[in-house]
PDB file of N, CA and C in Angstrom:
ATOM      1  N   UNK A   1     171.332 253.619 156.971  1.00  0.00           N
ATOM      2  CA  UNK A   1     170.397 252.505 157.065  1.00  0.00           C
ATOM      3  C   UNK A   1     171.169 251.201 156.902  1.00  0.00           C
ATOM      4  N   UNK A   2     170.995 250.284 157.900  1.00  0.00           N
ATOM      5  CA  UNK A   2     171.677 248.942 157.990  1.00  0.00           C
ATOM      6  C   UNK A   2     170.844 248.216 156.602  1.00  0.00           C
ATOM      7  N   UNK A   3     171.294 247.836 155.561  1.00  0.00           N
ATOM      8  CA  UNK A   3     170.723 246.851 154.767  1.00  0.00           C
ATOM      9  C   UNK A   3     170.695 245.158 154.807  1.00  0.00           C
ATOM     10  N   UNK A   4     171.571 244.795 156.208  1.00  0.00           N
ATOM     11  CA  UNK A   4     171.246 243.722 156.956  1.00  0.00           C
ATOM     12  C   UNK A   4     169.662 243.112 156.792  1.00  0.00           C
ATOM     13  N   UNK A   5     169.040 242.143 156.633  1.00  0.00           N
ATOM     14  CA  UNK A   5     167.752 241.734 156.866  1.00  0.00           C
ATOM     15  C   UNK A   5     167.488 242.125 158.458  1.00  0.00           C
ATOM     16  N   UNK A   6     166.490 242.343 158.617  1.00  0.00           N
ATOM     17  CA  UNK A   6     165.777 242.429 160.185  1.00  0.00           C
ATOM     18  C   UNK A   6     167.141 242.853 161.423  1.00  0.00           C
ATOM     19  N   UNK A   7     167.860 243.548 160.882  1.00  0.00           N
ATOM     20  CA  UNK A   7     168.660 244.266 161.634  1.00  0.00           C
ATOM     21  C   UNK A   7     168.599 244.951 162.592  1.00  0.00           C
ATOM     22  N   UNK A   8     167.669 245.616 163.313  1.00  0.00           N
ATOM     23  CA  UNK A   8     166.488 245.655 164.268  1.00  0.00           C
ATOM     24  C   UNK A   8     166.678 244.128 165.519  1.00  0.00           C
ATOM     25  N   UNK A   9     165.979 243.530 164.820  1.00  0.00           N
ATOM     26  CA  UNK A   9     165.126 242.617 165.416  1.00  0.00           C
ATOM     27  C   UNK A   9     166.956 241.577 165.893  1.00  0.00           C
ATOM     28  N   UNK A  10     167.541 241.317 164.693  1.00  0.00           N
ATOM     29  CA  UNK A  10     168.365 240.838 165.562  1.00  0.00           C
ATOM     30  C   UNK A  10     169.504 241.060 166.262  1.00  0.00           C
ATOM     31  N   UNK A  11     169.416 242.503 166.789  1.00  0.00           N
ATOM     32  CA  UNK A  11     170.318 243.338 167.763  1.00  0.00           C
ATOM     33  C   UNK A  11     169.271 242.792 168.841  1.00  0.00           C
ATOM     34  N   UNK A  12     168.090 243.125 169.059  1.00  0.00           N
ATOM     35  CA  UNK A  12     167.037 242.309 170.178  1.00  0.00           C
ATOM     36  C   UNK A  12     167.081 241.520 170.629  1.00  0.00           C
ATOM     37  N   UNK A  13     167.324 240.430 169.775  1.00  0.00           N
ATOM     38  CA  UNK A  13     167.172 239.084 170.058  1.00  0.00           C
ATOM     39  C   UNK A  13     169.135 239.058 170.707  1.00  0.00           C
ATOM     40  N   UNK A  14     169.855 239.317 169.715  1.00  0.00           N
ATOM     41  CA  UNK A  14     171.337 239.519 170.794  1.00  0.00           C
ATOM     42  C   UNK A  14     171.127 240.193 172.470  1.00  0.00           C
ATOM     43  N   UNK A  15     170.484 240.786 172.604  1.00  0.00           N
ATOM     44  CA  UNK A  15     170.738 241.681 173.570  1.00  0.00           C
ATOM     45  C   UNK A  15     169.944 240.997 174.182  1.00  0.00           C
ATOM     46  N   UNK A  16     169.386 239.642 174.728  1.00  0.00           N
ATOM     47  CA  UNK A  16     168.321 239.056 175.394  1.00  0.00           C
ATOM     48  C   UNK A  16     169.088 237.622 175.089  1.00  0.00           C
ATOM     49  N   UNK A  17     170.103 237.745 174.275  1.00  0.00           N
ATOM     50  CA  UNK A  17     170.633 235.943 174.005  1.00  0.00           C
ATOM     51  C   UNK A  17     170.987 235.666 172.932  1.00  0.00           C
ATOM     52  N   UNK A  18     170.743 234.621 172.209  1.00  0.00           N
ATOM     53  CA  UNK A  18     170.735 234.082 171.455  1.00  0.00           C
ATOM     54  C   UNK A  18     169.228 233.580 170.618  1.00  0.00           C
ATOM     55  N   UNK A  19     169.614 233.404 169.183  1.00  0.00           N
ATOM     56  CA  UNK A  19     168.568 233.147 168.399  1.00  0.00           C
ATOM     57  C   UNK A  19     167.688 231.947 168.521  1.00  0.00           C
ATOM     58  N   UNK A  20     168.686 230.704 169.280  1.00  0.00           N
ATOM     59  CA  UNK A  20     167.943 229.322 169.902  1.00  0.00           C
ATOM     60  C   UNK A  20     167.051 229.768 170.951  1.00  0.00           C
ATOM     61  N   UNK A  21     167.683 230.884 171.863  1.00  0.00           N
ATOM     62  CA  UNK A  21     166.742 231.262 172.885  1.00  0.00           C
ATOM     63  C   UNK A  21     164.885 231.791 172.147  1.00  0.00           C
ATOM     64  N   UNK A  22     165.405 232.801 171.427  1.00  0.00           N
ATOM     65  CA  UNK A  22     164.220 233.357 170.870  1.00  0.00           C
ATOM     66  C   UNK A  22     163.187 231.765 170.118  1.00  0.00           C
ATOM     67  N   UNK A  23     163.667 230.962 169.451  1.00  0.00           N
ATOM     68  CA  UNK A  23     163.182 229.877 169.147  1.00  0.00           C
ATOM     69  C   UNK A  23     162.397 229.142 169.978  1.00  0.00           C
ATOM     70  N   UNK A  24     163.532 228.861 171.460  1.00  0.00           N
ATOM     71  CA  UNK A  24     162.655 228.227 172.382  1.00  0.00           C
ATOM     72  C   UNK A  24     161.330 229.079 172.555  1.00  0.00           C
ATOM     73  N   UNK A  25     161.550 230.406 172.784  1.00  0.00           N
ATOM     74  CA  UNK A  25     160.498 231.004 173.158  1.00  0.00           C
ATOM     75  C   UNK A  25     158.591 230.762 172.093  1.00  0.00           C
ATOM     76  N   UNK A  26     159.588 230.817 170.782  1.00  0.00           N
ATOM     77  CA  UNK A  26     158.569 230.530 169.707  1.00  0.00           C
ATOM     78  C   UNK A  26     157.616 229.257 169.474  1.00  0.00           C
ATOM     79  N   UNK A  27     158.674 228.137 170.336  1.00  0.00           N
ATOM     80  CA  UNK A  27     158.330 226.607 170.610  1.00  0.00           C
ATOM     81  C   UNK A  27     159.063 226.547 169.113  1.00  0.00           C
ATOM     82  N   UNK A  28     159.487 226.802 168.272  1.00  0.00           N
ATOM     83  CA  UNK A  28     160.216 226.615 167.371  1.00  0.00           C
ATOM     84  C   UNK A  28     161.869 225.991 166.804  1.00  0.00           C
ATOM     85  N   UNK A  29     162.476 225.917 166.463  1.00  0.00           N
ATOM     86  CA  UNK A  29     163.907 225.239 165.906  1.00  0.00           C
ATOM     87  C   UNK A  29     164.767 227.231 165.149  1.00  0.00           C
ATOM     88  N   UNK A  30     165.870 226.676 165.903  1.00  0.00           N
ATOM     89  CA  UNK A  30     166.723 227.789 165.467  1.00  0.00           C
ATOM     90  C   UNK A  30     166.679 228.064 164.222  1.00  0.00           C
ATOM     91  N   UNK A  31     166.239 227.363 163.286  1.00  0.00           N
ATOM     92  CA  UNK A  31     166.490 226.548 161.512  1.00  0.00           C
ATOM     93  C   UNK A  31     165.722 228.237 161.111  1.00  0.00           C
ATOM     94  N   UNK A  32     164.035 227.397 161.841  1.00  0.00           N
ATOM     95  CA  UNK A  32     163.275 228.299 161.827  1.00  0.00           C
ATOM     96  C   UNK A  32     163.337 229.550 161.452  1.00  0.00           C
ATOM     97  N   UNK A  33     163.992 230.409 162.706  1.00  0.00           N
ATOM     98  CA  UNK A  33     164.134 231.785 162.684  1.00  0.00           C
ATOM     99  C   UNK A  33     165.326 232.127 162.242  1.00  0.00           C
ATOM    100  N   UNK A  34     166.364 231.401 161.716  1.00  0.00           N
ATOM    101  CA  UNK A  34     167.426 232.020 161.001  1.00  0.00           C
ATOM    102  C   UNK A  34     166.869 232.059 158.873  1.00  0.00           C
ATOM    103  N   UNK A  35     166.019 230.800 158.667  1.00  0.00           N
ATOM    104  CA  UNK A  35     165.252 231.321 157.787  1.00  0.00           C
ATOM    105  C   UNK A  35     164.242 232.484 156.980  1.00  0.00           C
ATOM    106  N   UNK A  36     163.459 233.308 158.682  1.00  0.00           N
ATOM    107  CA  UNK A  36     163.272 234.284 158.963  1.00  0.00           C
ATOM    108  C   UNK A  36     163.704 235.367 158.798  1.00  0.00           C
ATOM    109  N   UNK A  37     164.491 235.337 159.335  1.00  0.00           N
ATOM    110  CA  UNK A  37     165.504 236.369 159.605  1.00  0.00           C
ATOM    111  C   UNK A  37     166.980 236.755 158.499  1.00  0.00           C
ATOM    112  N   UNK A  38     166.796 235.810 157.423  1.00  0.00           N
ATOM    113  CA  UNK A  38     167.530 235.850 156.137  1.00  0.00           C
ATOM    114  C   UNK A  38     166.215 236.139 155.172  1.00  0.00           C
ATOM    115  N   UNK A  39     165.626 236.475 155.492  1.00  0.00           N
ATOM    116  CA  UNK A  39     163.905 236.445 154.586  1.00  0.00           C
ATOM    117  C   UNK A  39     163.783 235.259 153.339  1.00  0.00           C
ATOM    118  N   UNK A  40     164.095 234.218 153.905  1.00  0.00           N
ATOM    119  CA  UNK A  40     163.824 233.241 152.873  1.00  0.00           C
ATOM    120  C   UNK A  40     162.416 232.802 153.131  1.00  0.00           C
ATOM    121  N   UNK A  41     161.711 232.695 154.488  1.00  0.00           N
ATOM    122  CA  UNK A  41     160.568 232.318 154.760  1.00  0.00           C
ATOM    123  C   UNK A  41     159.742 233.580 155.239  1.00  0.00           C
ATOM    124  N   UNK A  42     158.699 234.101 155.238  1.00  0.00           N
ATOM    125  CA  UNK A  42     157.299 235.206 155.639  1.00  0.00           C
ATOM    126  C   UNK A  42     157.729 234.874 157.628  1.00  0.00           C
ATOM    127  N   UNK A  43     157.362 236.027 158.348  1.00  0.00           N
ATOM    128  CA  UNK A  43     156.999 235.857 159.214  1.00  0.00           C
ATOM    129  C   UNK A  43     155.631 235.288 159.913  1.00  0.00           C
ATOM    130  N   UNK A  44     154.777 234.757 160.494  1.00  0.00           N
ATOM    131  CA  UNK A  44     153.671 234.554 160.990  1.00  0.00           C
ATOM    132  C   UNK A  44     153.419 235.452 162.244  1.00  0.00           C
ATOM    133  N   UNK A  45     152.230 235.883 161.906  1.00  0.00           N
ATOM    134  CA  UNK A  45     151.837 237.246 162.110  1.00  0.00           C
ATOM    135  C   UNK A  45     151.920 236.966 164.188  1.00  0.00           C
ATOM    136  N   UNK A  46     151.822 234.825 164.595  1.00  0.00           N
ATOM    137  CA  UNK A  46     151.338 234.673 165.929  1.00  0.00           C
ATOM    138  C   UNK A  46     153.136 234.647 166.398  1.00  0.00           C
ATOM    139  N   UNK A  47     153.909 234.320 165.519  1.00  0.00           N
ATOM    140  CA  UNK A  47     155.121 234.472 166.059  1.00  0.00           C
ATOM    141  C   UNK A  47     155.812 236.099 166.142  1.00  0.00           C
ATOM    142  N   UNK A  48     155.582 237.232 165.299  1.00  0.00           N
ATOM    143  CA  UNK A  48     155.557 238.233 165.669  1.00  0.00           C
ATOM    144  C   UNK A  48     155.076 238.581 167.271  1.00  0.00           C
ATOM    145  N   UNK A  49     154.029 238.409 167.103  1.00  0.00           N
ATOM    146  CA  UNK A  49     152.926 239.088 168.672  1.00  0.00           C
ATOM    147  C   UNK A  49     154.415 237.927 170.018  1.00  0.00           C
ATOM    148  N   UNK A  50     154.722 237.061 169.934  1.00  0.00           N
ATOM    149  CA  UNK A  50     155.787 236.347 170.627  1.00  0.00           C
ATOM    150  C   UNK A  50     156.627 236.740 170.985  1.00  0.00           C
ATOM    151  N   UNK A  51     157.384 236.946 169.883  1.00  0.00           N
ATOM    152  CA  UNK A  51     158.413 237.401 169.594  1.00  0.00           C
ATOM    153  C   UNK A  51     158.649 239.007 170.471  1.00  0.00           C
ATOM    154  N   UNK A  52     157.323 239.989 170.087  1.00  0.00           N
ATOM    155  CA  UNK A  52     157.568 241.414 170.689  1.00  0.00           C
ATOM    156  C   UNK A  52     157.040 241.173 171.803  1.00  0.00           C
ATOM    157  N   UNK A  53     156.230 240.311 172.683  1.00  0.00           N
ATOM    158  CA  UNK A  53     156.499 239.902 174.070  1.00  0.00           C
ATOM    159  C   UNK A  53     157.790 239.539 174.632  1.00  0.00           C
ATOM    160  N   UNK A  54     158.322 238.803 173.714  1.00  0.00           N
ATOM    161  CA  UNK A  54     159.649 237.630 174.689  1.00  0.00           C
ATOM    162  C   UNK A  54     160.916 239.051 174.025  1.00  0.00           C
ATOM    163  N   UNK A  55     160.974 239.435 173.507  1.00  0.00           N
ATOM    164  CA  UNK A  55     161.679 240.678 173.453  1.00  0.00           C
ATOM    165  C   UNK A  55     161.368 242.098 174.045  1.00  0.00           C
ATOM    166  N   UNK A  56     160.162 242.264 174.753  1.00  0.00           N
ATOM    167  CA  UNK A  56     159.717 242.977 175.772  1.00  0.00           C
ATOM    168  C   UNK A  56     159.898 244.371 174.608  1.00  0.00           C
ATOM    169  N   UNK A  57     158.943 244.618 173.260  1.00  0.00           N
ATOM    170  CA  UNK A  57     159.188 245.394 172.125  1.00  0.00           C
ATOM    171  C   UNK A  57     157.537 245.818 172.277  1.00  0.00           C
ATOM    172  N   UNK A  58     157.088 247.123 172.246  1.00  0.00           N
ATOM    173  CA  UNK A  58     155.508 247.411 172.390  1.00  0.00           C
ATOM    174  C   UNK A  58     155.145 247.144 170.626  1.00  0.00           C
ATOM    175  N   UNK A  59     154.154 246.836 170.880  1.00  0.00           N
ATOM    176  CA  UNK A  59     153.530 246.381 169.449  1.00  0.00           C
ATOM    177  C   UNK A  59     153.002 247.545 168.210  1.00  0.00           C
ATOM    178  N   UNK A  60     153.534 248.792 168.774  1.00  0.00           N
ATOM    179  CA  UNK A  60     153.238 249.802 167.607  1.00  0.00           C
ATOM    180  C   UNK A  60     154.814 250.107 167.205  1.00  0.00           C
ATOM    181  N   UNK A  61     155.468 249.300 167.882  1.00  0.00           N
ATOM    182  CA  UNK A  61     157.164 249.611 166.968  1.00  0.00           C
ATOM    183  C   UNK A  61     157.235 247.750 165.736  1.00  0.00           C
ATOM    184  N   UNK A  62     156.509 247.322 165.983  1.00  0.00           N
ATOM    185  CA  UNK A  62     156.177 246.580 164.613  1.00  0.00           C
ATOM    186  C   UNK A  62     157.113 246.801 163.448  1.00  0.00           C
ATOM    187  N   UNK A  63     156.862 247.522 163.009  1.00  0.00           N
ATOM    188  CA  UNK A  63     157.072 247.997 161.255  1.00  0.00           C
ATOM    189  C   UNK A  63     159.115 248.491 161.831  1.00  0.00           C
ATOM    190  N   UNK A  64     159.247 248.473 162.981  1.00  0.00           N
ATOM    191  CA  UNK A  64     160.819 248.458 162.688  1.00  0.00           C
ATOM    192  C   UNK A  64     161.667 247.496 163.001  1.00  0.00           C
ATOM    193  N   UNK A  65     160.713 246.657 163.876  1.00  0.00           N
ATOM    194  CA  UNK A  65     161.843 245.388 163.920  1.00  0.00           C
ATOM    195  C   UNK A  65     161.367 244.276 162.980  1.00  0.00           C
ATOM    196  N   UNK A  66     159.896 244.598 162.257  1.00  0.00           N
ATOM    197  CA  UNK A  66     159.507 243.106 160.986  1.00  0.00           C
ATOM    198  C   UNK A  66     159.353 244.441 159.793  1.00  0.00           C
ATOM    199  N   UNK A  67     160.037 244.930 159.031  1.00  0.00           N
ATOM    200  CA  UNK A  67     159.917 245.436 157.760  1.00  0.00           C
ATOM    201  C   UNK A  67     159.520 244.848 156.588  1.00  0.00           C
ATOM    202  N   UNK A  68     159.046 245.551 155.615  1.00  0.00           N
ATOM    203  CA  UNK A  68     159.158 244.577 154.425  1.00  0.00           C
ATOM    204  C   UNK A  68     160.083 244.680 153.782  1.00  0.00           C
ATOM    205  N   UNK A  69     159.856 243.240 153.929  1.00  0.00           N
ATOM    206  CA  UNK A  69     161.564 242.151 152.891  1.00  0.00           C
ATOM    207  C   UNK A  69     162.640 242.055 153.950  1.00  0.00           C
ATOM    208  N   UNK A  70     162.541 242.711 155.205  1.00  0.00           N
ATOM    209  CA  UNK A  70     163.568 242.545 155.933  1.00  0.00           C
ATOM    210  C   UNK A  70     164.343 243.857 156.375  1.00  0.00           C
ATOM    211  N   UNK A  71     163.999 244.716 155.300  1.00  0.00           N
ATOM    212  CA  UNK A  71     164.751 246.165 155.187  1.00  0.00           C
ATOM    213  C   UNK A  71     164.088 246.890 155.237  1.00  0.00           C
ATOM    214  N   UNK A  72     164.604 248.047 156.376  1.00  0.00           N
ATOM    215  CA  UNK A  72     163.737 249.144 156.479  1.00  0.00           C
ATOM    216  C   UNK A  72     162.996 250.086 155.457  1.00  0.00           C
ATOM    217  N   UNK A  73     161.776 249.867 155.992  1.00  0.00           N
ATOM    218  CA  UNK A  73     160.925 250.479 154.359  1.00  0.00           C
ATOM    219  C   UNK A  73     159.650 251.335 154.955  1.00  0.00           C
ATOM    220  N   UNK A  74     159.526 251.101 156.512  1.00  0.00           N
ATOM    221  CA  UNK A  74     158.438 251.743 156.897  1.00  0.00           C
ATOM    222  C   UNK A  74     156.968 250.738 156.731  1.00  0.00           C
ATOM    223  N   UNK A  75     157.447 249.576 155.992  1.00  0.00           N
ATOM    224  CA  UNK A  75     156.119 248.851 155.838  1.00  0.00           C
ATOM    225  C   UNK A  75     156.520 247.231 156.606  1.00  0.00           C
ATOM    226  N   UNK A  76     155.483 246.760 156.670  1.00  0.00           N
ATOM    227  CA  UNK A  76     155.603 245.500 157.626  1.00  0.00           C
ATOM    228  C   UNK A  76     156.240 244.199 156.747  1.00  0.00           C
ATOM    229  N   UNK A  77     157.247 243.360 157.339  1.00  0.00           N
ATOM    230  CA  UNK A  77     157.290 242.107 156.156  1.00  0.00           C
ATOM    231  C   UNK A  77     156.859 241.113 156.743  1.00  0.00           C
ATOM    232  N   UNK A  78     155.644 241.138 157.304  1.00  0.00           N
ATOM    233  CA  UNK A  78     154.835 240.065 158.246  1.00  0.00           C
ATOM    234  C   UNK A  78     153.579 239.363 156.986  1.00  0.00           C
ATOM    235  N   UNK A  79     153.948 238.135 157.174  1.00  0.00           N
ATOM    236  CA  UNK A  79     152.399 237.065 156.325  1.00  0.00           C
ATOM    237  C   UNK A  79     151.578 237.926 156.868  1.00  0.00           C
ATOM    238  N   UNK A  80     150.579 238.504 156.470  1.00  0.00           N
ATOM    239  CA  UNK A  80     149.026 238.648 157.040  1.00  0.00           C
ATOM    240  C   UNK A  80     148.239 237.483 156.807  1.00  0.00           C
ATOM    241  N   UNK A  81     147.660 236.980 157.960  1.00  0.00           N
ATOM    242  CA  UNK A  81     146.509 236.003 157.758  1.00  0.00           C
ATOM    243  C   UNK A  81     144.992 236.185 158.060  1.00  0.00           C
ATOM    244  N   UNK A  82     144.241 235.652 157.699  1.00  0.00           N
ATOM    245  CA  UNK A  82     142.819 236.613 158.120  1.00  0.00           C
ATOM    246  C   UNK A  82     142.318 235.534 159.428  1.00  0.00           C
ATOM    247  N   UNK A  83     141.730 235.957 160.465  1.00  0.00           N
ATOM    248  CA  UNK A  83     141.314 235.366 161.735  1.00  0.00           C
ATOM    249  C   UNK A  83     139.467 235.908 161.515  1.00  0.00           C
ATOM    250  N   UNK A  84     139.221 234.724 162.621  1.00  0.00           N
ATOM    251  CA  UNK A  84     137.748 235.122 162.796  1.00  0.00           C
ATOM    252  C   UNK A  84     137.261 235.483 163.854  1.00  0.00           C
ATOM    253  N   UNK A  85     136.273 236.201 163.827  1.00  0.00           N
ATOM    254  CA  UNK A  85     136.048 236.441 165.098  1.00  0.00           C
ATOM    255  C   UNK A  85     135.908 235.866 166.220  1.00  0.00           C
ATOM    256  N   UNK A  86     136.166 234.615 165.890  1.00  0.00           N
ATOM    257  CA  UNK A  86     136.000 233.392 167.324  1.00  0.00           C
ATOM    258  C   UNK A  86     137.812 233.956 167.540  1.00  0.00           C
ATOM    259  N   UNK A  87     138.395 233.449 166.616  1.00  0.00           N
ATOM    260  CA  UNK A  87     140.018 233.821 166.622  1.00  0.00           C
ATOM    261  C   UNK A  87     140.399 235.320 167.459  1.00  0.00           C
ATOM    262  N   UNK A  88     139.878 235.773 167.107  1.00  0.00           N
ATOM    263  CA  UNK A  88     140.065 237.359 167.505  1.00  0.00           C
ATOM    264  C   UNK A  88     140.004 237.567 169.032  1.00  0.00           C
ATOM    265  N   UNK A  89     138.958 236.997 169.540  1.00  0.00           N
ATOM    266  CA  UNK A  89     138.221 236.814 171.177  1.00  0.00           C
ATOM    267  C   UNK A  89     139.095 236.346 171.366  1.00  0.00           C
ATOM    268  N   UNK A  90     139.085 234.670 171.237  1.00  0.00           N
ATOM    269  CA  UNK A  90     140.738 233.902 172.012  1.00  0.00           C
ATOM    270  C   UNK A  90     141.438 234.906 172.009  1.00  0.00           C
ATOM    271  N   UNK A  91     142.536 235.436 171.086  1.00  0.00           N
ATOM    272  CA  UNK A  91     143.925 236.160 171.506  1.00  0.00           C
ATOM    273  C   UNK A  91     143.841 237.321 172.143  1.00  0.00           C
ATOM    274  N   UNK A  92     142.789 237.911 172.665  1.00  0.00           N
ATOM    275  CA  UNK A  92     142.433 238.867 172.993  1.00  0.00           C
ATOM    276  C   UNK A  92     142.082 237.986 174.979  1.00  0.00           C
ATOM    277  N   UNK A  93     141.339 236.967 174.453  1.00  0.00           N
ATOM    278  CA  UNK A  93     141.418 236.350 176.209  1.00  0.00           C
ATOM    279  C   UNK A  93     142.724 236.404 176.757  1.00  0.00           C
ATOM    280  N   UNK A  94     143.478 235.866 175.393  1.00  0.00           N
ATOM    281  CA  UNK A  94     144.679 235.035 175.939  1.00  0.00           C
ATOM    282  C   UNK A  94     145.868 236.080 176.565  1.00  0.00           C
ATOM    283  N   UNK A  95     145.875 237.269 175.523  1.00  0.00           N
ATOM    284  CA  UNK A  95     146.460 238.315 176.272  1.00  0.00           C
ATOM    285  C   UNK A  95     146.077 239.026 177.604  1.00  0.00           C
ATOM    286  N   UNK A  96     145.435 239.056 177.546  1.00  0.00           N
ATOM    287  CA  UNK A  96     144.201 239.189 179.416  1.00  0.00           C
ATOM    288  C   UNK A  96     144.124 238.611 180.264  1.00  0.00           C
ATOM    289  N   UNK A  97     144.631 237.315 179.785  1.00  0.00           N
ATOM    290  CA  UNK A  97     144.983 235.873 181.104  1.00  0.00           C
ATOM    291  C   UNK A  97     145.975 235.850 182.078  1.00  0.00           C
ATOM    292  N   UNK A  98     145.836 235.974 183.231  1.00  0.00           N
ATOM    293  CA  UNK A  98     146.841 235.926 184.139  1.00  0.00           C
ATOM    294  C   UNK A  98     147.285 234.271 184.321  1.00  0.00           C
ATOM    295  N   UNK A  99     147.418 233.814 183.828  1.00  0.00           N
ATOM    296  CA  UNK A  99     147.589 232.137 183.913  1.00  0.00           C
ATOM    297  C   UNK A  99     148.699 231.959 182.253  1.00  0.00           C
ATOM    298  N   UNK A 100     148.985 232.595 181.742  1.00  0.00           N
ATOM    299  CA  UNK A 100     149.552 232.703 180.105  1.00  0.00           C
ATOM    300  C   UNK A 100     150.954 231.594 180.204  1.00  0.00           C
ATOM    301  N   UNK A 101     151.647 231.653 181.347  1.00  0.00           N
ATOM    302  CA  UNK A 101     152.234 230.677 181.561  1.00  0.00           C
ATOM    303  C   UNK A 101     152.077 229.211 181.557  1.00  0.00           C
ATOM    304  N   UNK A 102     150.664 229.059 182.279  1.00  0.00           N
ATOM    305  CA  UNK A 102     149.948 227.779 182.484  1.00  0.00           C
ATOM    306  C   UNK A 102     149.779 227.559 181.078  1.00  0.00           C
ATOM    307  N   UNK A 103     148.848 228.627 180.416  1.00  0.00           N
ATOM    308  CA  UNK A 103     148.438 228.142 178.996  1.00  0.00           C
ATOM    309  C   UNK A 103     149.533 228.010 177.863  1.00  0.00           C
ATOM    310  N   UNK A 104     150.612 228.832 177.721  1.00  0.00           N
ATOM    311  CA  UNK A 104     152.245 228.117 177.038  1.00  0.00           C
ATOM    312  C   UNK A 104     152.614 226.607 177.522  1.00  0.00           C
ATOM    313  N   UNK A 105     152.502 226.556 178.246  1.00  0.00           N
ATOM    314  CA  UNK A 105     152.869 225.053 178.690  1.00  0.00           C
ATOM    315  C   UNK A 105     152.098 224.400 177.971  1.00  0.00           C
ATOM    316  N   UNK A 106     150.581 224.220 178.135  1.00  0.00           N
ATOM    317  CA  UNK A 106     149.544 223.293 177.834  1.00  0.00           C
ATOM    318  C   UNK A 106     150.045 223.074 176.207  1.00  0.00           C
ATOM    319  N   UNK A 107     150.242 224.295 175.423  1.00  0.00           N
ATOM    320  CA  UNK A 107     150.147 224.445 174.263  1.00  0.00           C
ATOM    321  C   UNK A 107     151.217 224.102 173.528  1.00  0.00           C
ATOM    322  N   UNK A 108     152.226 224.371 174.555  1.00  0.00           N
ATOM    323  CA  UNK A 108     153.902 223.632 174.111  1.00  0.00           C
ATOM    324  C   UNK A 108     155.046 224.470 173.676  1.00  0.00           C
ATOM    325  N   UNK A 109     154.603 225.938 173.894  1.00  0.00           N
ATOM    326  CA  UNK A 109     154.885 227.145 173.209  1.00  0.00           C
ATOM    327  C   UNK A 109     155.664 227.779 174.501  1.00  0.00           C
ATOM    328  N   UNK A 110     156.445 228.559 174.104  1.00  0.00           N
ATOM    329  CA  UNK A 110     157.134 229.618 175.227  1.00  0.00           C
ATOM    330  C   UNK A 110     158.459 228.486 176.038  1.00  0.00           C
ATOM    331  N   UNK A 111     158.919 227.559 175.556  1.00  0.00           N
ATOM    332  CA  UNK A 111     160.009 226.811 176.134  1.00  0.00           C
ATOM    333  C   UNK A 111     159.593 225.965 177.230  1.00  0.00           C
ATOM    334  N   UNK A 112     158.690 226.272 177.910  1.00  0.00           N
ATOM    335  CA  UNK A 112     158.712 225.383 179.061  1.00  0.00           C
ATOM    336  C   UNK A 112     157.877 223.974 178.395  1.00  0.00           C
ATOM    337  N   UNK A 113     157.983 223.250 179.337  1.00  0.00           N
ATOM    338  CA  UNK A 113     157.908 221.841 179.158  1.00  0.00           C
ATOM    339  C   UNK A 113     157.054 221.182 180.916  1.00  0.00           C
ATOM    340  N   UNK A 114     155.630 220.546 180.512  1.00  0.00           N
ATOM    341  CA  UNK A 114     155.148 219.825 180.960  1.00  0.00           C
ATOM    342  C   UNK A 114     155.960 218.914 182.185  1.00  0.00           C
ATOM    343  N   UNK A 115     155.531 218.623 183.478  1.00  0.00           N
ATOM    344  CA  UNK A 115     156.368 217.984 184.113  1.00  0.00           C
ATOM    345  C   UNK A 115     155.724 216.533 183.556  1.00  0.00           C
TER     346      UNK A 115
END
């Protein structure tokens, strides 16, 4: 067992680039996810769901690339936050949207940039 933090996750993120890349993707700062990824800061549960898109990772392998504390434990080291059911519908549209590009842009998220 690698006792690396998120050792997993950042063989992924190598194998797709660099950690600025994964950032852009997050709309985030490299700062960001190297904070992350040293577990000084919680993950957010909307940069996870990102993250295992823009790393092309299915969402029931979860618990091996975000562990808790960073180290493989079989349990998640993701913030849980509670959503509402208005919340719930959106991300559930938003994953269903064939336009998700259009809507990253609008939102400022996923690297691209507004002309």
């Amino acid at each position: 067992m690698n006792n690396k933090r998120f050792a997993k996750l950042r063989q992924a993120i190598k194998a797709c680039g660099k950690v600025e890349d994964a950032a852009q993707a997050l709309g985030r700062t490299g700062e960001y996810v190297y904070k992350r990824l040293r577990g000084v800061k919680p993950w957010d549960l909307s940069d996870v769901y990102i993250l295992l898109r823009y790393l092309e990772i299915p969402p029931e392998q979860i618990y091996e690339f975000f562990p808790e504390n960073g180290i493989e434990s079989g349990k998640t080291g993701v913030k849980m936050v509670s959503i509402n059911s208005y919340q719930l519908k959106l991300l559930n549209a938003y994953d269903e949207c064939r336009y998700k590009d259009a809507v990253d842009t609008l939102l400022g998220i996923g690297g691209k940039v507004m002309p």
